[in-house]
PDB file of N, CA and C in Angstrom:
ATOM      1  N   UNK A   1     -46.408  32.653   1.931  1.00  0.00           N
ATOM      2  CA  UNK A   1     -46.493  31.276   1.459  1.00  0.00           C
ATOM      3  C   UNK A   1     -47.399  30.482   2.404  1.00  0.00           C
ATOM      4  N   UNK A   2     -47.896  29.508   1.831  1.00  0.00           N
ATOM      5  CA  UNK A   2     -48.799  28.465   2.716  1.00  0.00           C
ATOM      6  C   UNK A   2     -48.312  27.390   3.425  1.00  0.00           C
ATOM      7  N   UNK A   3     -48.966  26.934   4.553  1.00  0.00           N
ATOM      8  CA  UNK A   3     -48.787  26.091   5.011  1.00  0.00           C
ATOM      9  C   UNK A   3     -48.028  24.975   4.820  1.00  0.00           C
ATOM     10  N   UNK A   4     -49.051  24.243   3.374  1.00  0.00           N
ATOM     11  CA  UNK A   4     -48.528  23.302   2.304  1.00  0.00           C
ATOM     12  C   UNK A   4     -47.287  23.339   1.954  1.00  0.00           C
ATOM     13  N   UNK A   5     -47.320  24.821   1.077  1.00  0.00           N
ATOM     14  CA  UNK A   5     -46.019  24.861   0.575  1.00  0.00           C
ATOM     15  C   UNK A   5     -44.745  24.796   1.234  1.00  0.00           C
ATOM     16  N   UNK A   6     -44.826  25.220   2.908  1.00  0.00           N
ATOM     17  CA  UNK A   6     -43.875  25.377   3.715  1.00  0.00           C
ATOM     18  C   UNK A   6     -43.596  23.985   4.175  1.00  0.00           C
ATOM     19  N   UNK A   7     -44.282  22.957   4.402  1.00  0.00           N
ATOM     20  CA  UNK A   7     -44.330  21.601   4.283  1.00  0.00           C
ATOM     21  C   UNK A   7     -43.486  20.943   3.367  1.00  0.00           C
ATOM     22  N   UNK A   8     -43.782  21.276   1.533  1.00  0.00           N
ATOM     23  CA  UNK A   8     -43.230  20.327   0.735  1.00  0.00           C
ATOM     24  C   UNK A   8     -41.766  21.408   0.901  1.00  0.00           C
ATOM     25  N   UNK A   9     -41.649  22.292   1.177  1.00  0.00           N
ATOM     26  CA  UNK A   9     -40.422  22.947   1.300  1.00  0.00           C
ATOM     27  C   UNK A   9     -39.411  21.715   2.144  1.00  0.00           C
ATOM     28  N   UNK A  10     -40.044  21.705   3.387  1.00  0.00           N
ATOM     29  CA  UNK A  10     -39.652  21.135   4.472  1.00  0.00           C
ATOM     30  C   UNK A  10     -38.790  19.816   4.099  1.00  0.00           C
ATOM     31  N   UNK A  11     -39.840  19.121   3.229  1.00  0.00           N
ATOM     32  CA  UNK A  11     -39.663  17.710   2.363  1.00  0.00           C
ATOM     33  C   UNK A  11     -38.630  17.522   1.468  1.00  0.00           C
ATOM     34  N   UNK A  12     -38.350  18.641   0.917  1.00  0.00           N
ATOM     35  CA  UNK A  12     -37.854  18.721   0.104  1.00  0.00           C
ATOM     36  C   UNK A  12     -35.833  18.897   0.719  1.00  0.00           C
ATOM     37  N   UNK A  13     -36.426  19.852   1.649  1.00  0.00           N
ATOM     38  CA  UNK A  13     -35.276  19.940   2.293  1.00  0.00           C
ATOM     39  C   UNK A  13     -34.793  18.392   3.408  1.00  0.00           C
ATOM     40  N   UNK A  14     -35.409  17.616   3.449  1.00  0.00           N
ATOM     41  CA  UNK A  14     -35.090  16.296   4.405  1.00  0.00           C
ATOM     42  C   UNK A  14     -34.568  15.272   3.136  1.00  0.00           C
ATOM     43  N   UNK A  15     -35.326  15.522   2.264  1.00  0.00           N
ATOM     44  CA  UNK A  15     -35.072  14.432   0.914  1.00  0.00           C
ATOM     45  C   UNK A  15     -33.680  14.326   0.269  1.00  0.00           C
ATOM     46  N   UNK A  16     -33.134  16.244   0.720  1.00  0.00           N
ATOM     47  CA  UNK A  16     -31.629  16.157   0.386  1.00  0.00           C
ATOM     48  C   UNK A  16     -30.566  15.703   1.212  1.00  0.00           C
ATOM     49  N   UNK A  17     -30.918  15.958   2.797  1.00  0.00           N
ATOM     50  CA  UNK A  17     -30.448  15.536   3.766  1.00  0.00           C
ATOM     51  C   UNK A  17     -30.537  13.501   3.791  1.00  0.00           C
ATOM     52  N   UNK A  18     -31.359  13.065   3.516  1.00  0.00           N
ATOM     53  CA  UNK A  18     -31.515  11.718   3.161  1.00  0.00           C
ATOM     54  C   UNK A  18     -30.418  11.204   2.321  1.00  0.00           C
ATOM     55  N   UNK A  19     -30.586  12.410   0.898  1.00  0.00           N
ATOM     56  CA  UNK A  19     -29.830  11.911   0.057  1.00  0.00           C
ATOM     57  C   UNK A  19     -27.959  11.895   0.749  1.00  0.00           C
ATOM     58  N   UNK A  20     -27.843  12.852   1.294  1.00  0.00           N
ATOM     59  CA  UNK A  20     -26.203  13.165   1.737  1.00  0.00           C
ATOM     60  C   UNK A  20     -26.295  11.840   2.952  1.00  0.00           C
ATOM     61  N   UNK A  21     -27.284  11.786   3.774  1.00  0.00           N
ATOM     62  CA  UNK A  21     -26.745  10.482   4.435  1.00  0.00           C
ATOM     63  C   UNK A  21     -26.450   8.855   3.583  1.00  0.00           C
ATOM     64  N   UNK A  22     -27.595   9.122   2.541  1.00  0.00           N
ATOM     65  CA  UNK A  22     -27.541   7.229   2.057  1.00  0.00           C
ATOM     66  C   UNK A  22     -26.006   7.594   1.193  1.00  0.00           C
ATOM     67  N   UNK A  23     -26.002   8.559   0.549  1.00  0.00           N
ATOM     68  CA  UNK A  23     -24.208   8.778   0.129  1.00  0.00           C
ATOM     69  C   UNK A  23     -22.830   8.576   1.158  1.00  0.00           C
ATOM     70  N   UNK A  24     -23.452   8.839   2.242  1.00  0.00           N
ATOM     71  CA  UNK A  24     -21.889   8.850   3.258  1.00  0.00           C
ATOM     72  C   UNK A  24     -22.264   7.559   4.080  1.00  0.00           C
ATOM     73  N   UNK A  25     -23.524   6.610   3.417  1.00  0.00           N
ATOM     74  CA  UNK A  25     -23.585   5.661   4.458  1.00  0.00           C
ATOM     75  C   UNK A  25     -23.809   4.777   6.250  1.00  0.00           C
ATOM     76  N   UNK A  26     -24.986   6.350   5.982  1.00  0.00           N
ATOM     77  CA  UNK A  26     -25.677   6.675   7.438  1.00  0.00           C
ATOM     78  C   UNK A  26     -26.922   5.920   7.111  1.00  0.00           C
ATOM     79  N   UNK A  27     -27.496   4.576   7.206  1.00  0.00           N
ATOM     80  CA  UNK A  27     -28.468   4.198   6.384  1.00  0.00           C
ATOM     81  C   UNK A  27     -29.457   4.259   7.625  1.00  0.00           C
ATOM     82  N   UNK A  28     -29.080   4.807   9.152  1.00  0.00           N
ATOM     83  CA  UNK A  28     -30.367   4.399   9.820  1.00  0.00           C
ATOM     84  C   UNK A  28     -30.537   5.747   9.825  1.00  0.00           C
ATOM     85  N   UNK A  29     -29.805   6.685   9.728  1.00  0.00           N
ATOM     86  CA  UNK A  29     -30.151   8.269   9.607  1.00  0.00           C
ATOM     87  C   UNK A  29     -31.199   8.662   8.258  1.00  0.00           C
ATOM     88  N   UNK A  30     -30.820   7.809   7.151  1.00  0.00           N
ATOM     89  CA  UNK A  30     -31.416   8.034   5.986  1.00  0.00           C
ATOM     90  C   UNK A  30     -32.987   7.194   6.232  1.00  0.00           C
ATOM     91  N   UNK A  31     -33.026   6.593   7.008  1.00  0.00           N
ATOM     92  CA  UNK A  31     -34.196   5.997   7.446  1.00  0.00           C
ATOM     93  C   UNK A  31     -34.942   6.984   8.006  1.00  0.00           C
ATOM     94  N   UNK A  32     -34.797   7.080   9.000  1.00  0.00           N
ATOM     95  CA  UNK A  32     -35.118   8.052  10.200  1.00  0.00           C
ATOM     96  C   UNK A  32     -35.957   9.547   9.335  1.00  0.00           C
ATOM     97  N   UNK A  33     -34.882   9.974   8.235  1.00  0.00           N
ATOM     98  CA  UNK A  33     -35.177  11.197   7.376  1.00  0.00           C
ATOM     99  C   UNK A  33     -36.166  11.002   6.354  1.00  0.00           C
ATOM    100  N   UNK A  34     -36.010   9.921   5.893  1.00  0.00           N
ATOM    101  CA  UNK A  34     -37.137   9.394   5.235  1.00  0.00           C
ATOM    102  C   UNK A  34     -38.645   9.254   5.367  1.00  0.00           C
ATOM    103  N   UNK A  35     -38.384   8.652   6.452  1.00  0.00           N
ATOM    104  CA  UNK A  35     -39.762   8.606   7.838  1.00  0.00           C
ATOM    105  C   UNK A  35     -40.790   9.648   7.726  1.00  0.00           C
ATOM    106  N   UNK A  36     -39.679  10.734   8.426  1.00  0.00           N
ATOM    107  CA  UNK A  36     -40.011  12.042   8.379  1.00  0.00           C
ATOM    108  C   UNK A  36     -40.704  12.523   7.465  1.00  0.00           C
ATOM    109  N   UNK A  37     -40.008  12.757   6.544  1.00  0.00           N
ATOM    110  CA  UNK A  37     -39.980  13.298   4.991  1.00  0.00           C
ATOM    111  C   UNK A  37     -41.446  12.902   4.516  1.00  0.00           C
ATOM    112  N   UNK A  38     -41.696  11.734   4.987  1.00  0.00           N
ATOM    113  CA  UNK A  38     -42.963  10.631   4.362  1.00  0.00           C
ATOM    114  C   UNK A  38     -44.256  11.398   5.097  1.00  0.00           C
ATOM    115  N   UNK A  39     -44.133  11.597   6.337  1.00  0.00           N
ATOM    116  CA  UNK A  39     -44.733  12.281   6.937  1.00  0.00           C
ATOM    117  C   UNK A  39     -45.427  13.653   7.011  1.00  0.00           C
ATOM    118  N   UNK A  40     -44.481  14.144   6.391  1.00  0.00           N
ATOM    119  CA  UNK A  40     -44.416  15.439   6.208  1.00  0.00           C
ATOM    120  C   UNK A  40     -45.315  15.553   5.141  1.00  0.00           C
ATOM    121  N   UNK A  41     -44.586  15.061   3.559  1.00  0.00           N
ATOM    122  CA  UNK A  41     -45.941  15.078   2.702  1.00  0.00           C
ATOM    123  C   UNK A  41     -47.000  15.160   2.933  1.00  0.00           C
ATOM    124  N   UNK A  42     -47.486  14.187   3.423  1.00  0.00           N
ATOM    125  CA  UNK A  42     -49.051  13.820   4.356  1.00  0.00           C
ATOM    126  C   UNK A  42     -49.527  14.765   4.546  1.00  0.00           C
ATOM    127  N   UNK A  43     -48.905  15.233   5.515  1.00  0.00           N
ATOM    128  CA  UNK A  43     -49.458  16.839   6.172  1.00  0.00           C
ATOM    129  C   UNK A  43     -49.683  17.718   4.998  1.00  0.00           C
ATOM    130  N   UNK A  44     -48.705  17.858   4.143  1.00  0.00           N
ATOM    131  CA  UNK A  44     -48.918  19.006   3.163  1.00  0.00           C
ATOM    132  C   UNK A  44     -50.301  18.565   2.103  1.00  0.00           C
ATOM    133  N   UNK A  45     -50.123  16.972   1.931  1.00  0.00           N
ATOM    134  CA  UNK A  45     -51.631  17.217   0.935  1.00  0.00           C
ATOM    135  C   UNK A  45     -52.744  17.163   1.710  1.00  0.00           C
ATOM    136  N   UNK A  46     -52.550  17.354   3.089  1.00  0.00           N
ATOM    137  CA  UNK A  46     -53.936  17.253   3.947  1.00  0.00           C
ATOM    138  C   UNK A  46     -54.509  18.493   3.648  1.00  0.00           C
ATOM    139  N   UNK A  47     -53.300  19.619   4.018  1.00  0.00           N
ATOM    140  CA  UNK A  47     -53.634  20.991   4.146  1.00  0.00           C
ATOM    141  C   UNK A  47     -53.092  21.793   2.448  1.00  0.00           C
ATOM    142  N   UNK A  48     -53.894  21.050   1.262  1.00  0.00           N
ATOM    143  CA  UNK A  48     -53.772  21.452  -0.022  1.00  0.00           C
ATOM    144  C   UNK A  48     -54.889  22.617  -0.262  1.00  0.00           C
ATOM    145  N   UNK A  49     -54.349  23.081  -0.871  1.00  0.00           N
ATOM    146  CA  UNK A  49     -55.778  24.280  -1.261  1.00  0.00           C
ATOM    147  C   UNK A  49     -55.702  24.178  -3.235  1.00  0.00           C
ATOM    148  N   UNK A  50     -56.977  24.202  -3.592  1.00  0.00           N
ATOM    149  CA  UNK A  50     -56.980  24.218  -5.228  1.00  0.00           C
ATOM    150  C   UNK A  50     -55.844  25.081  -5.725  1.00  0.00           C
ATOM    151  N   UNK A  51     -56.425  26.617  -4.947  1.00  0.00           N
ATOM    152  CA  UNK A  51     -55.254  27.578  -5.705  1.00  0.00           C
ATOM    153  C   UNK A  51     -53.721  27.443  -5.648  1.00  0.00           C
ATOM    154  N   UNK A  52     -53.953  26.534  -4.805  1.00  0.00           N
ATOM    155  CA  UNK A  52     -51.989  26.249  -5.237  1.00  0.00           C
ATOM    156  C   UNK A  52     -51.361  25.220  -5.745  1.00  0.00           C
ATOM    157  N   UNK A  53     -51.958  24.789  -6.935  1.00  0.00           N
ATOM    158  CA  UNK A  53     -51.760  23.592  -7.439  1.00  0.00           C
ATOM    159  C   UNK A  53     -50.004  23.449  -8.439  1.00  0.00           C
ATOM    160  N   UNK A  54     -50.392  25.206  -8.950  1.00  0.00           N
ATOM    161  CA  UNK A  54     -48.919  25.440  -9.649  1.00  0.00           C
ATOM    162  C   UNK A  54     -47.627  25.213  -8.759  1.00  0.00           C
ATOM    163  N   UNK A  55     -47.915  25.855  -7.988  1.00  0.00           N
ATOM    164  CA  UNK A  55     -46.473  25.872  -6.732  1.00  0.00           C
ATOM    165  C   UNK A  55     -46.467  24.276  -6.225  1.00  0.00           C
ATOM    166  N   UNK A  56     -47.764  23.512  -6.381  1.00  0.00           N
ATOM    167  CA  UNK A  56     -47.361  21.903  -5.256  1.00  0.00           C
ATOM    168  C   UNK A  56     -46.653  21.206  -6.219  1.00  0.00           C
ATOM    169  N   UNK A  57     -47.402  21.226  -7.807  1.00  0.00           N
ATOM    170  CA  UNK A  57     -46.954  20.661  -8.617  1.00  0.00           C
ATOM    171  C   UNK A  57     -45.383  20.977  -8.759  1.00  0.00           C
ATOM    172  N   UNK A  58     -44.712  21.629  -8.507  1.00  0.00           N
ATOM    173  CA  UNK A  58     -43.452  22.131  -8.818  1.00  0.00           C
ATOM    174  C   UNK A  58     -42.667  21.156  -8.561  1.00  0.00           C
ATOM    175  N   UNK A  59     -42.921  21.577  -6.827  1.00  0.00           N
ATOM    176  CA  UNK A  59     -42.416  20.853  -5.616  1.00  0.00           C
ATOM    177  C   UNK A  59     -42.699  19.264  -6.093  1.00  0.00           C
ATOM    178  N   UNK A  60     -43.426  19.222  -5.960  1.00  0.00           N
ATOM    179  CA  UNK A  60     -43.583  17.393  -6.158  1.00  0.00           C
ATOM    180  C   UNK A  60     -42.967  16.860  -7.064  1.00  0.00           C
ATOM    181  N   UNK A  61     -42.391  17.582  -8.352  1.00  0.00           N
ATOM    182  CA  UNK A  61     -41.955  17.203  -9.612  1.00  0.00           C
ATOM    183  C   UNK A  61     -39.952  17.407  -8.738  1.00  0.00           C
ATOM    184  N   UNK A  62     -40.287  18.051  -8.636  1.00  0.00           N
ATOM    185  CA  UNK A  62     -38.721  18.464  -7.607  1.00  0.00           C
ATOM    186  C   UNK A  62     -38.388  17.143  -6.636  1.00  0.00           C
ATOM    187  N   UNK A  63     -39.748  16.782  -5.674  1.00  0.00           N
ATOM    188  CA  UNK A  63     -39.549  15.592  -4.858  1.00  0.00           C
ATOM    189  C   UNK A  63     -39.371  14.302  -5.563  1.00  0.00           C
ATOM    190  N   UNK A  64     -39.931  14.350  -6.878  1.00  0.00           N
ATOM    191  CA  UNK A  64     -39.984  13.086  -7.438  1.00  0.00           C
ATOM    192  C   UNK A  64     -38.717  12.668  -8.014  1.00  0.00           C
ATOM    193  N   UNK A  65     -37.985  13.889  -8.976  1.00  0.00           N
ATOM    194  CA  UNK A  65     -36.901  13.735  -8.986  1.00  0.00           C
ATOM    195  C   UNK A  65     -35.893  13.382  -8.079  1.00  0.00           C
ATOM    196  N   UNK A  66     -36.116  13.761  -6.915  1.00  0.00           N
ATOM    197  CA  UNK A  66     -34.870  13.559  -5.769  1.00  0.00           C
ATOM    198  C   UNK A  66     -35.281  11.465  -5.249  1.00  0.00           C
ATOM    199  N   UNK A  67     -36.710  11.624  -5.543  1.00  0.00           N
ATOM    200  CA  UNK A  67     -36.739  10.475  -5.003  1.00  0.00           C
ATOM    201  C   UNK A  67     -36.170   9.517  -5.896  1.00  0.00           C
ATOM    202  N   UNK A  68     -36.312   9.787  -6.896  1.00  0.00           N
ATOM    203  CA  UNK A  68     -35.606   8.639  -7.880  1.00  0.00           C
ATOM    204  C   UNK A  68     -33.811   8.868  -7.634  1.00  0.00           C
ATOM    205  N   UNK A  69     -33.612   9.536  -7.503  1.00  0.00           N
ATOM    206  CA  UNK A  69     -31.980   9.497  -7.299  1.00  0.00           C
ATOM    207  C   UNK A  69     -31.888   8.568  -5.996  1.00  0.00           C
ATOM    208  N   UNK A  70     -32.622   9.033  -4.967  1.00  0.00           N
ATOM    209  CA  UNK A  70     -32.483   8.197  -3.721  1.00  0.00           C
ATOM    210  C   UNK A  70     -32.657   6.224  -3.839  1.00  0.00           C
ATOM    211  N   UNK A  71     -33.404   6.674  -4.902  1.00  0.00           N
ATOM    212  CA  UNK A  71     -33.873   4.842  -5.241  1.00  0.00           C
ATOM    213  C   UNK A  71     -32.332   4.324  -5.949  1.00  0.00           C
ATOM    214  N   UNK A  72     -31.979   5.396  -6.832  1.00  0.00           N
ATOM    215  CA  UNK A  72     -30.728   4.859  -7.613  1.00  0.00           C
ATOM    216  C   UNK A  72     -29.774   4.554  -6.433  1.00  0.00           C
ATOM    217  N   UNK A  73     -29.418   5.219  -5.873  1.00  0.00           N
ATOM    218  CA  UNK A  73     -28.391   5.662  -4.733  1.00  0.00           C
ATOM    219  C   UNK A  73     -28.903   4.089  -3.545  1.00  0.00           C
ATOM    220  N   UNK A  74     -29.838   3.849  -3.348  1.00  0.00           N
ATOM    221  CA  UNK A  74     -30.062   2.689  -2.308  1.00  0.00           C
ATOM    222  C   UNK A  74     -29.940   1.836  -2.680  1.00  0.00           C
ATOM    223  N   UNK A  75     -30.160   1.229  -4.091  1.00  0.00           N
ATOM    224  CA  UNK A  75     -29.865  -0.175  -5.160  1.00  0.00           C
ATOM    225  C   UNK A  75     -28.428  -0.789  -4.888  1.00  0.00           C
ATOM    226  N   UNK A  76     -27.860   1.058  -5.530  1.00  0.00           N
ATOM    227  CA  UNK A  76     -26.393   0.913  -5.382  1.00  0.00           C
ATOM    228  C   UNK A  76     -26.025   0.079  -4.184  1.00  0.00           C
ATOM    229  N   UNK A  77     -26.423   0.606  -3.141  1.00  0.00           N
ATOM    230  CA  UNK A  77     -26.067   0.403  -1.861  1.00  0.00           C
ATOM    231  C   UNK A  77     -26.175  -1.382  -1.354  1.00  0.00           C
ATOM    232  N   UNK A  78     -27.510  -1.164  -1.660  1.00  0.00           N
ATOM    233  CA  UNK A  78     -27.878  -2.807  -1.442  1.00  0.00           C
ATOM    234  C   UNK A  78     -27.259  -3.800  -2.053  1.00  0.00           C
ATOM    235  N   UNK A  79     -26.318  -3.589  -3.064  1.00  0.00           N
ATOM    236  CA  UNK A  79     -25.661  -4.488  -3.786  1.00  0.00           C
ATOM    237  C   UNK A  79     -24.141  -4.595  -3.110  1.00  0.00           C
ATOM    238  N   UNK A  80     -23.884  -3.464  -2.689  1.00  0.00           N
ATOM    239  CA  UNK A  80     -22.375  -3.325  -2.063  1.00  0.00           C
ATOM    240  C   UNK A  80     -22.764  -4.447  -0.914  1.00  0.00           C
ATOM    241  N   UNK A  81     -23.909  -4.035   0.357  1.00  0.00           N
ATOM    242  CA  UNK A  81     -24.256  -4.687   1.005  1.00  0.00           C
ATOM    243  C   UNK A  81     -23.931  -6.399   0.883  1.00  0.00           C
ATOM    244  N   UNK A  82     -24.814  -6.501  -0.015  1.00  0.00           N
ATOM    245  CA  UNK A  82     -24.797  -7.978  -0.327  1.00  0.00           C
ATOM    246  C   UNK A  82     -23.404  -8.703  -0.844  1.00  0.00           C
ATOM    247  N   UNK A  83     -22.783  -7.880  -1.411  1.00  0.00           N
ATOM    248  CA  UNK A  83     -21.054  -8.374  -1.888  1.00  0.00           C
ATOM    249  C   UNK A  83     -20.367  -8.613  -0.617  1.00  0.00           C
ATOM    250  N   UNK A  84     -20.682  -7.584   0.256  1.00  0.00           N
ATOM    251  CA  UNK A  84     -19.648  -7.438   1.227  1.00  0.00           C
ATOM    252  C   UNK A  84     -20.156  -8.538   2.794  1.00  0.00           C
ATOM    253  N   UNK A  85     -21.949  -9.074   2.219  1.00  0.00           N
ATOM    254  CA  UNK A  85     -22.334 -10.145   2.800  1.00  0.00           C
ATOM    255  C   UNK A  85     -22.025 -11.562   2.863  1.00  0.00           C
ATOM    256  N   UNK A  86     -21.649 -11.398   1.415  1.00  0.00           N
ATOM    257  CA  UNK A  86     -21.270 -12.432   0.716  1.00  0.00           C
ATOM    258  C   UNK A  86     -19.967 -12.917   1.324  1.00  0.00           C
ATOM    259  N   UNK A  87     -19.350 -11.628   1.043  1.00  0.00           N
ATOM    260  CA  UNK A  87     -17.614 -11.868   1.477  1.00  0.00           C
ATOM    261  C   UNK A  87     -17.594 -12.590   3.278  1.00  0.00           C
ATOM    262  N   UNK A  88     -18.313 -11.878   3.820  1.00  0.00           N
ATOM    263  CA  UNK A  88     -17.879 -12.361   4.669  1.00  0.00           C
ATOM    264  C   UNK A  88     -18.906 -13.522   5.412  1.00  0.00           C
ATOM    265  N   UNK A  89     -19.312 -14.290   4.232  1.00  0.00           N
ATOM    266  CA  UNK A  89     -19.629 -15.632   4.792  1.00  0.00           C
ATOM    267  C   UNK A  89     -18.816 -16.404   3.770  1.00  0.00           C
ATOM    268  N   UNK A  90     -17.926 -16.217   3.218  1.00  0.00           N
ATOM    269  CA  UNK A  90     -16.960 -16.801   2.739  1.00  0.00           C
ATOM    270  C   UNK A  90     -15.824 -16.908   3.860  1.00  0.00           C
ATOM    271  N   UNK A  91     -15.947 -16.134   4.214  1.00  0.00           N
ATOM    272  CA  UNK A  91     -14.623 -15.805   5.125  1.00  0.00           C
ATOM    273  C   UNK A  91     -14.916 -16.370   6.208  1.00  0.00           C
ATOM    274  N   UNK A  92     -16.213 -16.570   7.104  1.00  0.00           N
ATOM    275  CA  UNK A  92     -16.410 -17.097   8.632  1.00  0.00           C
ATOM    276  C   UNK A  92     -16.112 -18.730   7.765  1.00  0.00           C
ATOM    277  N   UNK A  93     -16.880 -19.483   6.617  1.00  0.00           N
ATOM    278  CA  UNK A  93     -16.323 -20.619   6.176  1.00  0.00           C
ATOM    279  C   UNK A  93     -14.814 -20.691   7.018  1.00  0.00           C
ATOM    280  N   UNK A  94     -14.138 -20.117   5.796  1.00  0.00           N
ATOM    281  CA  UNK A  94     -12.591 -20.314   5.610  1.00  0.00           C
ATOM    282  C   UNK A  94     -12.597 -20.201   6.919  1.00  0.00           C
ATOM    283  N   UNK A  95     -12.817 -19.785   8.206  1.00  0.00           N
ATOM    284  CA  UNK A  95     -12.207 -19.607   9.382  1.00  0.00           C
ATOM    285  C   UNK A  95     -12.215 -20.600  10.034  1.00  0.00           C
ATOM    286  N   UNK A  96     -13.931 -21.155   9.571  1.00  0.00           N
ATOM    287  CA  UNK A  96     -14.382 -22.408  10.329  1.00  0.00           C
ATOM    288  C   UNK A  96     -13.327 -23.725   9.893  1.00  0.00           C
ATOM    289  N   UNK A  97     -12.595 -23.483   8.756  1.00  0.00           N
ATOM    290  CA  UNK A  97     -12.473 -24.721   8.293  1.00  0.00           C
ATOM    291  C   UNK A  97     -10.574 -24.731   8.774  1.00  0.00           C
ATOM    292  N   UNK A  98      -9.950 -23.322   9.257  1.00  0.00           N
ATOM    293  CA  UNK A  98      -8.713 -23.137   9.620  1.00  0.00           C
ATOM    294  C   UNK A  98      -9.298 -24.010  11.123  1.00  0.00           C
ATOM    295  N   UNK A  99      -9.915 -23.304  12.126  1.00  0.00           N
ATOM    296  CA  UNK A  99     -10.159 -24.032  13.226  1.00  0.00           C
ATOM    297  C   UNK A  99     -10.269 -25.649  12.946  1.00  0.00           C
ATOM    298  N   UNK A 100     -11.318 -26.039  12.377  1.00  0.00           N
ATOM    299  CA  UNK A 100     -11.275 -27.641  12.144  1.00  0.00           C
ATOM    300  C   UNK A 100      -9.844 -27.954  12.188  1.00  0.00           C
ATOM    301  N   UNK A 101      -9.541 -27.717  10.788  1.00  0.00           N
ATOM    302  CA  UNK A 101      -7.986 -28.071  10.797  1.00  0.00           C
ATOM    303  C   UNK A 101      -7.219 -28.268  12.023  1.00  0.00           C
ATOM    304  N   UNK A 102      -7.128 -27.042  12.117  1.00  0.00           N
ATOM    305  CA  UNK A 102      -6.034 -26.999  13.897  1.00  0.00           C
ATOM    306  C   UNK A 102      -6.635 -27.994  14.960  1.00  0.00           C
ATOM    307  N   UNK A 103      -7.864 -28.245  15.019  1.00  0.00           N
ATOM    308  CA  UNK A 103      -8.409 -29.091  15.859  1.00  0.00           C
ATOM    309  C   UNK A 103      -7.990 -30.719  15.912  1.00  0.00           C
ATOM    310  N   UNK A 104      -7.987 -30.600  14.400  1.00  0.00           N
ATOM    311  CA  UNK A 104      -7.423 -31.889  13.603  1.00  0.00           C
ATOM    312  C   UNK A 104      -6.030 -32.318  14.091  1.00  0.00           C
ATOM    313  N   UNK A 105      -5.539 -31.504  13.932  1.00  0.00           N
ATOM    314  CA  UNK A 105      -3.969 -31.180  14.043  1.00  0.00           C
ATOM    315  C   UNK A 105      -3.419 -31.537  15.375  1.00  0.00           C
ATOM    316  N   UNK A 106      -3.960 -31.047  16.374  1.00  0.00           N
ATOM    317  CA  UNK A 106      -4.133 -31.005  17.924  1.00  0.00           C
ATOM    318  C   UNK A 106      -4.131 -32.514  18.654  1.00  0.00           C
ATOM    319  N   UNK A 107      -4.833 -33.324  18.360  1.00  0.00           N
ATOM    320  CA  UNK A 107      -5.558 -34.647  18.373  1.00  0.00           C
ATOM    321  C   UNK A 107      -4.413 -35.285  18.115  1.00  0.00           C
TER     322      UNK A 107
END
């Protein structure tokens, strides 16, 4: 096998590892793998050769798929994010406004 191919292999194999971190909520690990992953491509279409267009195409159709799950899978995420952002500037409020109170109270 080629270079390339051992590359989008490579990619392919970080893209799943990405995917199992943004699932268990390792988002700077899934960063980090991503990075990589991004990188890696690079390298592989640097070092493309014509004759292996069947085997890149595979792979890439393979990467593309995974990448769209990863996009589904981070949306998800970003929305939990933001609920659970939400929540808790509701909550420093309410805290702020227990302190006032007691302050009130105190006086």
């Amino acid at each position: 096998m080629s270079q390339g191919l051992d590359l989008l292999d490579e990619a392919l194999d970080l893209a799943r590892k990405e995917k199992s971190a943004l699932e268990e909520g390792s988002y700077e690990e899934a960063i980090e793998l991503a990075e990589k992953r991004g990188n890696i491509t690079k390298m592989a279409w640097n070092v493309f050769k014509e004759g292996e267009r069947a085997p890149y195409h595979k792979r890439l159709l393979e990467l593309s798929g995974i990448q769209a799950q990863l996009t589904e899978i981070a949306s998800a995420a970003q929305s939990v994010i933001r609920q659970k952002l939400s929540r808790s500037k509701l909550e420093k409020k309410r805290i702020q406004g227990y302190h006032l109170a007691v302050g009130q109270a105190l006086q």
